[in-house]
N, C-alpha and C. Protein backbone atom coordinates (compact mmCIF):
# COMPACT_ATOMS: atom_id res chain seq x y z
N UNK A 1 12.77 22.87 6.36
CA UNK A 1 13.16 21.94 7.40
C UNK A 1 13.24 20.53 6.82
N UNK A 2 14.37 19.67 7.16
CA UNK A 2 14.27 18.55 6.55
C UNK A 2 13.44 17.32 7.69
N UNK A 3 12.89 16.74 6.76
CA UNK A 3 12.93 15.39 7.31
C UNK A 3 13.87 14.67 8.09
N UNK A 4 13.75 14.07 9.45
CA UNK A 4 14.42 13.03 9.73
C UNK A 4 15.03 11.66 9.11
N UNK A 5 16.26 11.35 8.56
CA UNK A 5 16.23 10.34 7.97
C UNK A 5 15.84 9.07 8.44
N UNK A 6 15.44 7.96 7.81
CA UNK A 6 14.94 6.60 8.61
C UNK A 6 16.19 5.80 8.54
N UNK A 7 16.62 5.28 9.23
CA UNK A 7 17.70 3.79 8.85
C UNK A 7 17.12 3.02 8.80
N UNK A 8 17.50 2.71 8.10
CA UNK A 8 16.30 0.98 7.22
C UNK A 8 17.16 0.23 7.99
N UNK A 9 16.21 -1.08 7.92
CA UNK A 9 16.09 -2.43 9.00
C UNK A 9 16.33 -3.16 7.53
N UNK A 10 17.15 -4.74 8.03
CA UNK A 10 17.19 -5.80 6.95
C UNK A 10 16.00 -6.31 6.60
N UNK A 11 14.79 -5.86 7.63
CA UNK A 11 13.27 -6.16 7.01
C UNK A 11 12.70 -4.98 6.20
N UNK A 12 13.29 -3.56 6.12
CA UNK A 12 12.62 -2.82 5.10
C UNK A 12 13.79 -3.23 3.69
N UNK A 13 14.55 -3.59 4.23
CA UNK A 13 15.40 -3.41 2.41
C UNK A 13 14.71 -4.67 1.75
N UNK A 14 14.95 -5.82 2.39
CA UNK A 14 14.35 -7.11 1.97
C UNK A 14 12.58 -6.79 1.47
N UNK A 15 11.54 -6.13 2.08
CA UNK A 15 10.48 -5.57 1.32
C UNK A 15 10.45 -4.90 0.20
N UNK A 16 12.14 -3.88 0.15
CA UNK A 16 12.25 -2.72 -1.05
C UNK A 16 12.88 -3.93 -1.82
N UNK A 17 13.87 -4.74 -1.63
CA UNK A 17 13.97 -5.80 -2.38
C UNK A 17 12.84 -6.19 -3.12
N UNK A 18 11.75 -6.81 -2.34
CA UNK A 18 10.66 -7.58 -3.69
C UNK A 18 9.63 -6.53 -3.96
N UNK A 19 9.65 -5.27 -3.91
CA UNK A 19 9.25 -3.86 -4.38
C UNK A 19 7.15 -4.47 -3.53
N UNK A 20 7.72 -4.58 -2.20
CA UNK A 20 6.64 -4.58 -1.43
C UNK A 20 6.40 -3.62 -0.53
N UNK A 21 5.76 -2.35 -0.79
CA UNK A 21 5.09 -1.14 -0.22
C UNK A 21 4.85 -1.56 1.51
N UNK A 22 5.43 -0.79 2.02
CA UNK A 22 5.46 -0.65 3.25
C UNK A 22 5.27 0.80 4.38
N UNK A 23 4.60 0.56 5.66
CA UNK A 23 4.73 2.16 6.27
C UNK A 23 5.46 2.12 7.65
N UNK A 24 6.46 2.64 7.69
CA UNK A 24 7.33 2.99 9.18
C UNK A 24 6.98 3.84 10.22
N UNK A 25 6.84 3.38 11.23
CA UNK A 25 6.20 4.12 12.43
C UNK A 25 7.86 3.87 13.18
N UNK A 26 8.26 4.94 13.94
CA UNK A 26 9.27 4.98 15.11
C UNK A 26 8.31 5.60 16.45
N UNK A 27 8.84 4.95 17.53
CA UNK A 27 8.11 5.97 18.54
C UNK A 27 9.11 5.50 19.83
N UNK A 28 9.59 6.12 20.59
CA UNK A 28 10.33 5.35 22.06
C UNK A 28 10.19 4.72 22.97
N UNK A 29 10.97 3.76 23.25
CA UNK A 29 10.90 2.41 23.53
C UNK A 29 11.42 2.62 24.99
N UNK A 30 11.04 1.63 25.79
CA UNK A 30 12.15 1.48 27.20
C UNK A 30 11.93 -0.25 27.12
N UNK A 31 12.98 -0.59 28.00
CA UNK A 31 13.09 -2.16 28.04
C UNK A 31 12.18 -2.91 29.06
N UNK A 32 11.35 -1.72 29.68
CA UNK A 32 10.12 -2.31 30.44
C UNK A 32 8.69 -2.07 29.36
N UNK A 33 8.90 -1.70 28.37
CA UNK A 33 7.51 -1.41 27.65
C UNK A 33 8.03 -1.83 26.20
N UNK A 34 7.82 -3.06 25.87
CA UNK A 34 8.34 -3.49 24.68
C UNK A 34 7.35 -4.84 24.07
N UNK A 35 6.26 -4.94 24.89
CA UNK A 35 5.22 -5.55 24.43
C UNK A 35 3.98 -4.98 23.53
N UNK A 36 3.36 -5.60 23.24
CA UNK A 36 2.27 -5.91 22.06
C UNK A 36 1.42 -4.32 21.94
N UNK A 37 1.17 -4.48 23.74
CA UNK A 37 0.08 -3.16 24.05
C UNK A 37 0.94 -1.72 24.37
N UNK A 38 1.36 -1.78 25.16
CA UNK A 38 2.68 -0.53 24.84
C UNK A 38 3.20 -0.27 23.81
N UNK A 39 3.90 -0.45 22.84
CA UNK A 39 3.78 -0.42 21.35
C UNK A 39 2.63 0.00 20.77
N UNK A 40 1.76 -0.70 21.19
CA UNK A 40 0.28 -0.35 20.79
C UNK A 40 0.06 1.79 21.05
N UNK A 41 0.18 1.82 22.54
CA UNK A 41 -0.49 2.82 23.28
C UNK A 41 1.08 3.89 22.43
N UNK A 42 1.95 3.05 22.03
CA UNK A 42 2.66 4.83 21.83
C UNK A 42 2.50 5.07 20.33
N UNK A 43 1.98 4.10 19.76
CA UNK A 43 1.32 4.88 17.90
C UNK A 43 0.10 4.91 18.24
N UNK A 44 -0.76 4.77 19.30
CA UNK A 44 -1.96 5.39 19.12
C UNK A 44 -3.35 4.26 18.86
N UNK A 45 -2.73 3.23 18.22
CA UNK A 45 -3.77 2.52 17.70
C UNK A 45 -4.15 1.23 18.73
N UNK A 46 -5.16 0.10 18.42
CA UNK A 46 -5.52 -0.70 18.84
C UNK A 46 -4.84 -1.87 19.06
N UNK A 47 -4.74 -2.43 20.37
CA UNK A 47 -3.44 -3.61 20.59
C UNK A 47 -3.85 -4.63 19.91
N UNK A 48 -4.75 -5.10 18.68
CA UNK A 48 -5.14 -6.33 17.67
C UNK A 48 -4.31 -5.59 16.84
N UNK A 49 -3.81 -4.55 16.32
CA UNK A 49 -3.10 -4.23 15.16
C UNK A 49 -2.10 -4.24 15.17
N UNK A 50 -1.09 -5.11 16.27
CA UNK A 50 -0.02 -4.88 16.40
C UNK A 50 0.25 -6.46 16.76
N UNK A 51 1.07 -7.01 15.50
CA UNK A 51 0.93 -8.58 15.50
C UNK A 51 2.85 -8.96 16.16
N UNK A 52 2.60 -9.59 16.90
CA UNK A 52 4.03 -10.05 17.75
C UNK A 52 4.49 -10.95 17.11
N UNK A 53 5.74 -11.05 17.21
CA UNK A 53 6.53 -12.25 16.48
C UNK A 53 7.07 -13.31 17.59
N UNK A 54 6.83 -14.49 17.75
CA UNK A 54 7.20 -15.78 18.40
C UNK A 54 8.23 -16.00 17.91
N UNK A 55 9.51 -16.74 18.51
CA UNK A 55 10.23 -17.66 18.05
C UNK A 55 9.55 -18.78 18.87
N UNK A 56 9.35 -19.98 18.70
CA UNK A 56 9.29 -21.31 19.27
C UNK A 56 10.39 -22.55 18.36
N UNK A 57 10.36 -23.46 19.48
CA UNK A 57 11.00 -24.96 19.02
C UNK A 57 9.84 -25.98 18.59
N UNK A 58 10.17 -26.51 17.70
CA UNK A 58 9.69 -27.87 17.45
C UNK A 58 10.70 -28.95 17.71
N UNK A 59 9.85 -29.90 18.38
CA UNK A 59 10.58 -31.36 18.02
C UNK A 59 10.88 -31.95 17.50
N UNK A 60 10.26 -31.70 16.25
CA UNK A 60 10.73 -32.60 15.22
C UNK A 60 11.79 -31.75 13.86
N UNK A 61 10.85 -30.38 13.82
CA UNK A 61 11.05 -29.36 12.59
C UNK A 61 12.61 -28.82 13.34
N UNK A 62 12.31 -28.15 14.86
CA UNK A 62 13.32 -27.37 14.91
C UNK A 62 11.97 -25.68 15.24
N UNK A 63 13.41 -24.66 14.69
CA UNK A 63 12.52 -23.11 15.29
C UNK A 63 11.53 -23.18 14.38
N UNK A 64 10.10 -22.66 15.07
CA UNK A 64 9.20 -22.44 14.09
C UNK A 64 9.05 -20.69 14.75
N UNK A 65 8.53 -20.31 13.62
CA UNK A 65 8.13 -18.93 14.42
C UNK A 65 6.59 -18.57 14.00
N UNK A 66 5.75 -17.77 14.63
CA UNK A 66 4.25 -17.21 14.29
C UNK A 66 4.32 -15.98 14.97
N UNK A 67 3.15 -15.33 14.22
CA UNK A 67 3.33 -13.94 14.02
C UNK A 67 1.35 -14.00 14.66
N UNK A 68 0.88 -13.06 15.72
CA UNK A 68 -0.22 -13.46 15.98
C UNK A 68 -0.55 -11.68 16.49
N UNK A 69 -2.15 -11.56 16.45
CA UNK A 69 -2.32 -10.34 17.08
C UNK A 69 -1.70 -10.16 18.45
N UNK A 70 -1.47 -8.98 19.07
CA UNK A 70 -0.79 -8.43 20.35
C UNK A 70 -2.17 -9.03 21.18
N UNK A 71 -3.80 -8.97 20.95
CA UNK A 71 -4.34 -9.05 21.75
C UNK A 71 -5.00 -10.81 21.72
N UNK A 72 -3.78 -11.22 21.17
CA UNK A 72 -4.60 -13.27 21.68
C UNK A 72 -3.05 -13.78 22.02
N UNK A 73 -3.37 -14.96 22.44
CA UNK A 73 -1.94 -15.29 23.04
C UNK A 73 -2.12 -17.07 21.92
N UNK A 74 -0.59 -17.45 21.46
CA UNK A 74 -0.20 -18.24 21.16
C UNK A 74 -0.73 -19.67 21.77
N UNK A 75 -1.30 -20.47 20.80
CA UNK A 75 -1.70 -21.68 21.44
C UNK A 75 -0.94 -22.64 21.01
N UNK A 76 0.29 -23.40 21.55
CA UNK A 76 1.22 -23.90 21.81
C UNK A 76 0.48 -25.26 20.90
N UNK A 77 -0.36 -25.95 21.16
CA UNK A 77 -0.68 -27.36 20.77
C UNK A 77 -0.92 -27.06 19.14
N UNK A 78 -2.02 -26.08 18.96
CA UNK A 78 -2.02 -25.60 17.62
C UNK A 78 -0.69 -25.19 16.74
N UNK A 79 -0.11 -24.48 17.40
CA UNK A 79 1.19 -24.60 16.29
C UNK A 79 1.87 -25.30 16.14
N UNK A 80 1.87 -26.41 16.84
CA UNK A 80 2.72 -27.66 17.11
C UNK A 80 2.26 -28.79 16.10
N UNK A 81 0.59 -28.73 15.90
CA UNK A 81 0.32 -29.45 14.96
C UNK A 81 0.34 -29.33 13.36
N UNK A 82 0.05 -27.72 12.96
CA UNK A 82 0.02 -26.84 11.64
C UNK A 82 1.59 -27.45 11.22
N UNK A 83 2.83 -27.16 12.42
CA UNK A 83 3.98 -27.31 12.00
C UNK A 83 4.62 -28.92 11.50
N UNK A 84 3.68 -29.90 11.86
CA UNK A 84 4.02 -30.94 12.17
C UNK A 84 4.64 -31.55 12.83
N UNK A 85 4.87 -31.17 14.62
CA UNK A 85 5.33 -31.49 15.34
C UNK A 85 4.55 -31.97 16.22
N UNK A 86 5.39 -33.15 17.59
CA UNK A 86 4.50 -33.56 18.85
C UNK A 86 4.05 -32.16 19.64
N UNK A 87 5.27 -31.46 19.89
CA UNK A 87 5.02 -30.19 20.60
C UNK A 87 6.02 -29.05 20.15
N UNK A 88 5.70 -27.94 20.68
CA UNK A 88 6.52 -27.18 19.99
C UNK A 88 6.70 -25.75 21.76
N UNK A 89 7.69 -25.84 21.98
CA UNK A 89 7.50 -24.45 23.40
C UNK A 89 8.32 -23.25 23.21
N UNK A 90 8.60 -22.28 23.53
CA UNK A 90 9.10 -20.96 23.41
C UNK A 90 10.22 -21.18 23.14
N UNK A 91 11.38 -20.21 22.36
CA UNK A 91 12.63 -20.49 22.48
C UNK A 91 13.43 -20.01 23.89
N UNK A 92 14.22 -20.67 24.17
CA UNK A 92 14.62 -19.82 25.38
C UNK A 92 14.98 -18.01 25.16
N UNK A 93 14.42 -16.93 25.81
CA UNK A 93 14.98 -15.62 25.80
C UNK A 93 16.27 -15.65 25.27
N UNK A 94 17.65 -16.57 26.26
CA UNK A 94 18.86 -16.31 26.03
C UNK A 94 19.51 -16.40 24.05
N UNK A 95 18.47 -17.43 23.85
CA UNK A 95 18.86 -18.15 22.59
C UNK A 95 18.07 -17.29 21.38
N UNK A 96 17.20 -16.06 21.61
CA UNK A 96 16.88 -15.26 20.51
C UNK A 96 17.88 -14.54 19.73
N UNK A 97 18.91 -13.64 19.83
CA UNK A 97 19.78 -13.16 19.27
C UNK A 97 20.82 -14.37 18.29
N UNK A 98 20.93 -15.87 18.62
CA UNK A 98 22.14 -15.83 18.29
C UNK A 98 21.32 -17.11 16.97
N UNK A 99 19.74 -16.97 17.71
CA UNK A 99 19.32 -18.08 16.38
C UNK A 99 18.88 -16.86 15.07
N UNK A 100 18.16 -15.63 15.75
CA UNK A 100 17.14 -15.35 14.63
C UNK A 100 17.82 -13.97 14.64
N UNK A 101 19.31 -13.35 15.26
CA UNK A 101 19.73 -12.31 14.54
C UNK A 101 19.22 -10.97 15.31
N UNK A 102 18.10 -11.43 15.86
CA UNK A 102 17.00 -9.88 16.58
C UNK A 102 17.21 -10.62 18.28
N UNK A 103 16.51 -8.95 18.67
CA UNK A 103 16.60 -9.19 20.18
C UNK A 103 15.15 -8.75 20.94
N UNK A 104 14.95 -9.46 21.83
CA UNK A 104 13.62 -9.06 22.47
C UNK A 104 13.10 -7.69 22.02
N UNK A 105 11.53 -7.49 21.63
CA UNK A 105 10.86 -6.44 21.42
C UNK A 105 11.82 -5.70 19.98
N UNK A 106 12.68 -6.23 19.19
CA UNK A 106 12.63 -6.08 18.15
C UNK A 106 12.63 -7.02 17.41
N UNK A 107 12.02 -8.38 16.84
CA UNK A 107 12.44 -9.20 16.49
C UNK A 107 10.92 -9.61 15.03
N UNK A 108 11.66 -9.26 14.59
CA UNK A 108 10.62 -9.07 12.92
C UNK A 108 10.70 -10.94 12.54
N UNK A 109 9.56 -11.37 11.63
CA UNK A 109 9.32 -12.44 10.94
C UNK A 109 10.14 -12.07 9.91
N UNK A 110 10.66 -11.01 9.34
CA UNK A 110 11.41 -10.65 7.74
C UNK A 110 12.75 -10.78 8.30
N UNK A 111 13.02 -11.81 7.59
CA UNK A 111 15.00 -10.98 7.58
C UNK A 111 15.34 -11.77 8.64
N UNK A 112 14.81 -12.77 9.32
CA UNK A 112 15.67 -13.42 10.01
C UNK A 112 17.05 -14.22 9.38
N UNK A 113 17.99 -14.46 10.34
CA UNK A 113 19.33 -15.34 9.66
C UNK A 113 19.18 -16.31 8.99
N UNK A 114 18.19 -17.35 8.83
CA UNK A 114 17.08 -18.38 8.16
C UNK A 114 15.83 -18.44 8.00
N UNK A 115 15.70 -18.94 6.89
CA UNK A 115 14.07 -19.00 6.45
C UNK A 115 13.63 -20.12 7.38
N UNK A 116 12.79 -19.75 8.64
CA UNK A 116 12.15 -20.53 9.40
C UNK A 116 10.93 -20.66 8.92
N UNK A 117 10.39 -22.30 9.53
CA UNK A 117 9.00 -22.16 8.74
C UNK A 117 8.20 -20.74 9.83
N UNK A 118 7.09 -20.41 9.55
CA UNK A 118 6.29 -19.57 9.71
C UNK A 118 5.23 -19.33 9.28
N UNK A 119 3.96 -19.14 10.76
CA UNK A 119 2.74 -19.57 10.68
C UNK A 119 2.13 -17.54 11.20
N UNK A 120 1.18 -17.25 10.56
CA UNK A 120 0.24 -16.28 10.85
C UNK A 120 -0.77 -16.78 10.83
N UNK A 121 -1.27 -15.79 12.20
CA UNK A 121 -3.02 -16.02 12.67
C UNK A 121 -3.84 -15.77 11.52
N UNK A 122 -4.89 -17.14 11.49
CA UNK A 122 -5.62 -16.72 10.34
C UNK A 122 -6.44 -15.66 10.35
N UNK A 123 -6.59 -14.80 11.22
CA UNK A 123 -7.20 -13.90 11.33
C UNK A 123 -7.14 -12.32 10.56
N UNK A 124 -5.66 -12.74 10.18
CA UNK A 124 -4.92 -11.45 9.80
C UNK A 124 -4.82 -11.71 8.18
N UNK A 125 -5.40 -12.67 7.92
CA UNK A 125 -5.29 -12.43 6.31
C UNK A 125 -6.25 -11.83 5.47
N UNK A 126 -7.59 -11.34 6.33
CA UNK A 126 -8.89 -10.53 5.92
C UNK A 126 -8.51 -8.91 6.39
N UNK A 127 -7.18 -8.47 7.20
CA UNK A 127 -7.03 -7.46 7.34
C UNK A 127 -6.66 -6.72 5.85
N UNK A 128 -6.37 -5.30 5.77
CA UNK A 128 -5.64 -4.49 4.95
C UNK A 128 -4.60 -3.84 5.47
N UNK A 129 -3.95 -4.39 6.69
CA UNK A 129 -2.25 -4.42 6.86
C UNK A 129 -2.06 -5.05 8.32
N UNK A 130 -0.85 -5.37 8.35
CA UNK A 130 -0.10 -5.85 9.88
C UNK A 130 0.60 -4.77 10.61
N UNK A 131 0.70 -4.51 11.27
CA UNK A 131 2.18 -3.92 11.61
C UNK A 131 2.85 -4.81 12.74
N UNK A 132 3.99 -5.02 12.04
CA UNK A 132 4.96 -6.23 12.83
C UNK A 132 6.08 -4.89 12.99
N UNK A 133 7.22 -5.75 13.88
CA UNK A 133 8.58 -5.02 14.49
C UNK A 133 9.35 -4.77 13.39
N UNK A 134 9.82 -4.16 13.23
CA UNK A 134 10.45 -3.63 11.78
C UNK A 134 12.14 -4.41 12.00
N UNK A 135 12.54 -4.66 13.22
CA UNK A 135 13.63 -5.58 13.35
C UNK A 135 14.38 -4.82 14.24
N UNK A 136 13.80 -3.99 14.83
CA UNK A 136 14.73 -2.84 15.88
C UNK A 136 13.44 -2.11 16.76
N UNK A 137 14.17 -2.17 17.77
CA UNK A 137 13.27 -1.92 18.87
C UNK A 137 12.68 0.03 18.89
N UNK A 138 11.37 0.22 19.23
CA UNK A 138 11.21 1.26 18.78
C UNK A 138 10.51 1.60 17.13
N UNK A 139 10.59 0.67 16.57
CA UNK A 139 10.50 0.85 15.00
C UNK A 139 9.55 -0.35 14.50
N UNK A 140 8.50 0.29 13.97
CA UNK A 140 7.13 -1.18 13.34
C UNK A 140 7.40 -0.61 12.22
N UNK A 141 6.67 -1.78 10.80
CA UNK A 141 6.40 -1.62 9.83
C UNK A 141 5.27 -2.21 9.67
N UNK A 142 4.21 -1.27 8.77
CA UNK A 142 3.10 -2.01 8.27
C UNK A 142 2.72 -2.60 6.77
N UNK A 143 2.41 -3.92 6.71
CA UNK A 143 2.39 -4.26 5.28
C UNK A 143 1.20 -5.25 5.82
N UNK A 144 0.47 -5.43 4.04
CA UNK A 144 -0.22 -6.13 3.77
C UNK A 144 0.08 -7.66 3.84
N UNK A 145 -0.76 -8.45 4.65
CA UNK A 145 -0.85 -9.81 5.55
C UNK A 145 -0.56 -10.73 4.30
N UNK A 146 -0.71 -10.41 3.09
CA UNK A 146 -0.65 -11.20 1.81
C UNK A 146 1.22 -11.25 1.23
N UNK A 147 1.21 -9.86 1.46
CA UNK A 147 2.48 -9.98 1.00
C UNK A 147 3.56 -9.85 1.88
N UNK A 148 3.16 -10.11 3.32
CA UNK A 148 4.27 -10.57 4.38
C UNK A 148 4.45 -12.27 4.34
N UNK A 149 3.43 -12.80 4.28
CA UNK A 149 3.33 -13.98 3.67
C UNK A 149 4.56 -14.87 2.76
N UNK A 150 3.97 -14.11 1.45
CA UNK A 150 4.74 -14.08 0.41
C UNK A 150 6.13 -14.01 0.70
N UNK A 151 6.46 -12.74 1.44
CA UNK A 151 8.65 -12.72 1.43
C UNK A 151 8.55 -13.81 2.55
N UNK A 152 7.65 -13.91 3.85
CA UNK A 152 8.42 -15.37 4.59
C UNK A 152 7.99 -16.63 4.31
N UNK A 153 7.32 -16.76 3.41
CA UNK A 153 6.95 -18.01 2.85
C UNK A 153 5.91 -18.36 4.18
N UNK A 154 4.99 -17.96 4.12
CA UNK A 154 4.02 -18.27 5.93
C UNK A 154 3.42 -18.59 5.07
N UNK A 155 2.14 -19.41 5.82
CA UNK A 155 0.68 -19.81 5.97
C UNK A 155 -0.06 -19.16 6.98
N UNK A 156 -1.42 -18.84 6.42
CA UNK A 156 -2.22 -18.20 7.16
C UNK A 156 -2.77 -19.72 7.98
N UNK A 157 -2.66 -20.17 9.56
CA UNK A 157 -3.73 -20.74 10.38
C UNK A 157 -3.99 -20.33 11.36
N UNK A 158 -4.77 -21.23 12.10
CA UNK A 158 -5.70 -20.65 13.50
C UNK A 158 -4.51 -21.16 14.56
N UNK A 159 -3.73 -20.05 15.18
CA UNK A 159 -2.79 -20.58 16.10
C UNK A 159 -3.00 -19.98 17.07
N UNK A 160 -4.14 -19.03 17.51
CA UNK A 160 -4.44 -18.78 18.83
C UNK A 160 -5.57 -19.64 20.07
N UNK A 161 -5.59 -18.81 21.20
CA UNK A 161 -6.61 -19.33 21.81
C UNK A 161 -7.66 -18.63 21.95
């Protein structure tokens, strides 16, 4: 019996690009269950292991994006300052596809259309992997917090509450 083939995401080739080891989870999606903890509940594991991707604006920078566990929520003043901005607030929903390429509940830190700056919870750099959106809805990848880093050029800070 064969295997199912995977279709790679522009965030797994860009990992096979800098020969950064990665693991693919698929599981099915609906457009009402496309958050942190649902994702969570259909691989099974704990909603801290499943780190969400932000787009936000800065005022001064422009899009910043952060990547934070599913189970803390984004603290707006904190990333606003790490980034060097007065403030920094969500991107609008409408305006995700046409800045960063992805669409709600698939929208990976790898492989966006520009290298945005990008901030991870410092929390996640003592782990031994992330699993972020692989860039398609339905589909995570897990890699080491060091070398997700590394391909988006992030900093590990404290951007939750």
């Amino acid at each position: 019996m064969k295997a199912k083939k995977v279709t790679k995401t522009n965030a797994c080739r860009i990992l096979d690009q800098e020969s950064i080891p990665y693991k693919i989870y698929e599981f099915p999606w609906s457009e009402d269950h496309i958050d942190a903890k649902s994702v969570a509940d259909q691989l099974g594991i704990a909603t801290e292991s499943i780190y969400k991707t932000l787009v936000t604006v800065g005022d001064k920078t422009g899009v910043v994006v952060a990547c934070l566990s599913g189970s803390l929520e984004l603290d707006l003043k904190a990333l606003a300052k790490v980034s060097v901005n007065k403030k920094v607030e969500m991107l609008p929903m409408k305006e995700l596809e046409k800045t960063t390429g992805y669409i709600r509940g698939g929208c990976s830190p790898i492989g966006m259309k520009k290298q945005f700056p990008t901030f991870i919870q410092k929390s996640a750099e003592s782990e031994d992997e992330m699993i972020i959106s692989a860039g398609r809805r339905g589909m995570q990848l897990a890699v080491a917090p060091k070398e997700l880093a590394q391909v988006t050029k992030a900093q590990f800070v404290d951007i939750s509450h």
